[in-house]
C-alpha atoms as a PDB file:
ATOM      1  CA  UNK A   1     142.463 135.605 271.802  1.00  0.00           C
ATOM      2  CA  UNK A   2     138.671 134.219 270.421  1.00  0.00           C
ATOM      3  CA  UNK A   3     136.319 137.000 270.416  1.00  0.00           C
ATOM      4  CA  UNK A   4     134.090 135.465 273.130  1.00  0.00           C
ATOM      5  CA  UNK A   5     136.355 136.571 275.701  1.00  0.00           C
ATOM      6  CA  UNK A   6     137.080 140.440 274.759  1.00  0.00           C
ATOM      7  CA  UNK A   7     136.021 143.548 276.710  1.00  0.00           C
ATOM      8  CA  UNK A   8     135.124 146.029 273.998  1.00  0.00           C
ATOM      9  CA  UNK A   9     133.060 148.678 275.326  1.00  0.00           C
ATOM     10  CA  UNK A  10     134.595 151.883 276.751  1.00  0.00           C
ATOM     11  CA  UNK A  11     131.799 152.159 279.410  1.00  0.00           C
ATOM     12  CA  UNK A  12     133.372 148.043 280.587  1.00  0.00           C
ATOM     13  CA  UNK A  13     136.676 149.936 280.770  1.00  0.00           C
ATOM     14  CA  UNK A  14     135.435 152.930 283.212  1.00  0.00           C
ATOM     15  CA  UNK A  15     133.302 150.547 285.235  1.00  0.00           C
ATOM     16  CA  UNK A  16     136.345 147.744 286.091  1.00  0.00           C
ATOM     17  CA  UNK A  17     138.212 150.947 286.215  1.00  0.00           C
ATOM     18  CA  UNK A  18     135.597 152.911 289.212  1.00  0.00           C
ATOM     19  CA  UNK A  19     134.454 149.576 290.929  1.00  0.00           C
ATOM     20  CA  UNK A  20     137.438 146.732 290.707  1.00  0.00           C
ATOM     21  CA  UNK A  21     140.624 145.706 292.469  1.00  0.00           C
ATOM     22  CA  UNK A  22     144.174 146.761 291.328  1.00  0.00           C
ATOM     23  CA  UNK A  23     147.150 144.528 291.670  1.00  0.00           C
ATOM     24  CA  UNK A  24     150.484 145.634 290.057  1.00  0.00           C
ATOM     25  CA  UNK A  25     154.571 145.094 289.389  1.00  0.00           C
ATOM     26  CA  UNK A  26     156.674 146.879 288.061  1.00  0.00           C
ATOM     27  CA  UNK A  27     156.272 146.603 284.516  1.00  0.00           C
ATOM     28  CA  UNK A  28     152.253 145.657 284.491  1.00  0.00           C
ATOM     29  CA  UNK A  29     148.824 146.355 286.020  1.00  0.00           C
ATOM     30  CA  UNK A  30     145.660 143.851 286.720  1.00  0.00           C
ATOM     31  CA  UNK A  31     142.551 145.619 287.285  1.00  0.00           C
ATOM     32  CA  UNK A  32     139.525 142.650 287.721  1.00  0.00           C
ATOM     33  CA  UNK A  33     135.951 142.894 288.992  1.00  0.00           C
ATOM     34  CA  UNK A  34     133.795 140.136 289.929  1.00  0.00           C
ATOM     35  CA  UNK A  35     131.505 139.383 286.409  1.00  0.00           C
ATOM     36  CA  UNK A  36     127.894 137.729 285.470  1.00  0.00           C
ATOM     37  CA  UNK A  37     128.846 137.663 282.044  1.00  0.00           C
ATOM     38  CA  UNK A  38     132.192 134.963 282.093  1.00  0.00           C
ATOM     39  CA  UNK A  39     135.499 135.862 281.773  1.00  0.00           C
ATOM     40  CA  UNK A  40     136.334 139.070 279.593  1.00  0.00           C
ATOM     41  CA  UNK A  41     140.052 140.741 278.801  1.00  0.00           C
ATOM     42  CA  UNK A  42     140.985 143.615 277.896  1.00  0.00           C
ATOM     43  CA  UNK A  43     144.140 145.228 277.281  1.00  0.00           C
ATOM     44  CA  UNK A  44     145.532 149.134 277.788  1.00  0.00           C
ATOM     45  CA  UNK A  45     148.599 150.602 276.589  1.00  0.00           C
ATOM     46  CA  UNK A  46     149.550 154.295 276.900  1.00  0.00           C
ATOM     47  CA  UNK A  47     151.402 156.477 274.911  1.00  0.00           C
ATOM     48  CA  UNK A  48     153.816 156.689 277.744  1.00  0.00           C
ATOM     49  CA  UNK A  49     154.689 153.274 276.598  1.00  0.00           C
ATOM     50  CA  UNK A  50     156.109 154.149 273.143  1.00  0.00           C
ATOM     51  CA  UNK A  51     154.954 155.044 269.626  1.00  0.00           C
ATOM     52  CA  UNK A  52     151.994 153.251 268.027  1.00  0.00           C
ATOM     53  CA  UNK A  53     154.277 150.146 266.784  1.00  0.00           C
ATOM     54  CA  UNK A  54     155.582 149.561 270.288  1.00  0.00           C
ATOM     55  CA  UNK A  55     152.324 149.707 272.198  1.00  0.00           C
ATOM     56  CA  UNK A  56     150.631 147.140 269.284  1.00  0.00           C
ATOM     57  CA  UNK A  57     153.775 144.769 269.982  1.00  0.00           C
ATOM     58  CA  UNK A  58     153.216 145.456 273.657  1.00  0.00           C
ATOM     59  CA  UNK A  59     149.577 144.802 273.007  1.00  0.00           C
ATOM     60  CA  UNK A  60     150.146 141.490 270.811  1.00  0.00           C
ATOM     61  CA  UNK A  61     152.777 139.809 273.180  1.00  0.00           C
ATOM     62  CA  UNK A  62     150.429 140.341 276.527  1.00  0.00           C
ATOM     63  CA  UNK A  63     147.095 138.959 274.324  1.00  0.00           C
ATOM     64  CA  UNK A  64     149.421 135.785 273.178  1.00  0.00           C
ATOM     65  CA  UNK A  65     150.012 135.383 276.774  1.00  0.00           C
ATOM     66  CA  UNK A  66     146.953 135.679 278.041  1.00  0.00           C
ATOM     67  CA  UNK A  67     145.787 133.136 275.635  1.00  0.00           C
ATOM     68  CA  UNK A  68     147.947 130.548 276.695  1.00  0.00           C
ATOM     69  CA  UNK A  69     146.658 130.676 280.607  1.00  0.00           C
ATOM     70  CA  UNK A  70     143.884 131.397 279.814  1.00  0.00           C
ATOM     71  CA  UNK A  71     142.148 127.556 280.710  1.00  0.00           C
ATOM     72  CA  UNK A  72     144.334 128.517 284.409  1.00  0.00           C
ATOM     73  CA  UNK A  73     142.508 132.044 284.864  1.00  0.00           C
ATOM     74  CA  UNK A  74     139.676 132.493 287.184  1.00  0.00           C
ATOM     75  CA  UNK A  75     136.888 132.657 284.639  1.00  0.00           C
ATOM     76  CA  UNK A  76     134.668 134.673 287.497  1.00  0.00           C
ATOM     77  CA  UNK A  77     136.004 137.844 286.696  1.00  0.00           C
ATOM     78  CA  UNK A  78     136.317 140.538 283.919  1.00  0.00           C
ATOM     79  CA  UNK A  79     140.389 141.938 283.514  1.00  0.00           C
ATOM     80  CA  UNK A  80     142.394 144.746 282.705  1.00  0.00           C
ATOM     81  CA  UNK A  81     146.407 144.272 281.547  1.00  0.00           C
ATOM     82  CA  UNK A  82     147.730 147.858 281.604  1.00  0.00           C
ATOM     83  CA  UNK A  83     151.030 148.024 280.255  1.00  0.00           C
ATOM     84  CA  UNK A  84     153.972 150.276 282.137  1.00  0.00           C
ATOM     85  CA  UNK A  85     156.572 151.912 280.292  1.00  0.00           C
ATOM     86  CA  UNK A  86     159.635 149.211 281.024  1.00  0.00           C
ATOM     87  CA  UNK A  87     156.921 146.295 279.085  1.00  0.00           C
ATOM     88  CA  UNK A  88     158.267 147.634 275.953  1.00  0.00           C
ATOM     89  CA  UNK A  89     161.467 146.391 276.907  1.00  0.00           C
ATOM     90  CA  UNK A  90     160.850 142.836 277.661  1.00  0.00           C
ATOM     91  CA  UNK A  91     160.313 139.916 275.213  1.00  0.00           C
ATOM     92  CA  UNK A  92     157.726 137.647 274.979  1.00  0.00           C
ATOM     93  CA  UNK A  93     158.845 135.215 277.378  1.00  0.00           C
ATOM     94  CA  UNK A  94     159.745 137.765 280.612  1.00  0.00           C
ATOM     95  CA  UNK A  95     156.408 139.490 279.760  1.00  0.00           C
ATOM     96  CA  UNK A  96     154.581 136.294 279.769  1.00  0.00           C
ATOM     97  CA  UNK A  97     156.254 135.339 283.228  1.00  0.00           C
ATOM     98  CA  UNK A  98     155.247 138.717 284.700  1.00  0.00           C
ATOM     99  CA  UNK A  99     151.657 138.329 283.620  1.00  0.00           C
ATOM    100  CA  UNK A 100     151.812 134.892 285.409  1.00  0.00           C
ATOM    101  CA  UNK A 101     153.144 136.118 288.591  1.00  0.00           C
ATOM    102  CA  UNK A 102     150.704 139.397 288.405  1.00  0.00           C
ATOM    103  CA  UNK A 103     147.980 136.891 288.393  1.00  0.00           C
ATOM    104  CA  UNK A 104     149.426 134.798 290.975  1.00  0.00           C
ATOM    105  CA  UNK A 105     149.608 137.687 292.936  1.00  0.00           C
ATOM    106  CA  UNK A 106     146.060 138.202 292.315  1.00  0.00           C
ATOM    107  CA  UNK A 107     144.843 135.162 293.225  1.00  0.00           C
ATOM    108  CA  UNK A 108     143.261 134.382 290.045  1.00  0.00           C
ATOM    109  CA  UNK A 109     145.405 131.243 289.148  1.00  0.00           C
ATOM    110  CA  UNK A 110     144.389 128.024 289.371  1.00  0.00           C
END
C-alpha cells in the first residue's frame, strides 16, 4: 500500500474509533468516518489473533487486499480493518473476498 494512503497516528485511530461507523462479519471489522484529508487505511490486529508472525501475515494479506480495490473504495472516508481471531485461518484469497463483501456491506464499493 503507497504511503499516501496510511493512517499513522494513534490519535487517527481513537478518533475513527470514538466518532465513526462499525460494520462487521465474522472474521473482520470496518470502522470508517467521513474524511477532509482523502482516503486513509489503517489496519489492527490483536494479540487475540495469534503470536507476532500470525498477526504480521494477517496484517500483510488484508494490506495486499486492500491495495488491489483500492481504485473501487470510496475515497471519502478514512478506514479501519480489524482483524478477528478466525482471519488467521483463512488464505489470501477468502480474506480478500471477506474484505470485499465487508465493504459491500458498507456501502463503500463502487
Amino acid at each position: 500500500m503507497q504511503r499516501q494512503y496510511r493512517l499513522k497516528s494513534s490519535n487517527a485511530f481513537k478518533y475513527i474509533y470514538k466518532k465513526g461507523e462499525t460494520v462487521s462479519s465474522s472474521k473482520l471489522v470496518l470502522h470508517f468516518v467521513k474524511s477532509n484529508k482523502g482516503l486513509k487505511v489503517g489496519f489492527s490486529v490483536s494479540k487475540a489473533v495469534g503470536k507476532s508472525v500470525v498477526r504480521n501475515r494477517v496484517k500483510r494479506l488484508l494490506r495486499e487486499n486492500f491495495r488491489a480495490l483500492i481504485d473501487r473504495v470510496d475515497s471519502g472516508y478514512s478506514y479501519i480493518v480489524s482483524a478477528k481471531p478466525q482471519a488467521a485461518e483463512m488464505d489470501f484469497h477468502e480474506l480478500g473476498r471477506a474484505l470485499e463483501d465487508l465493504l459491500n456491506k458498507a456501502g463503500k464499493l463502487r
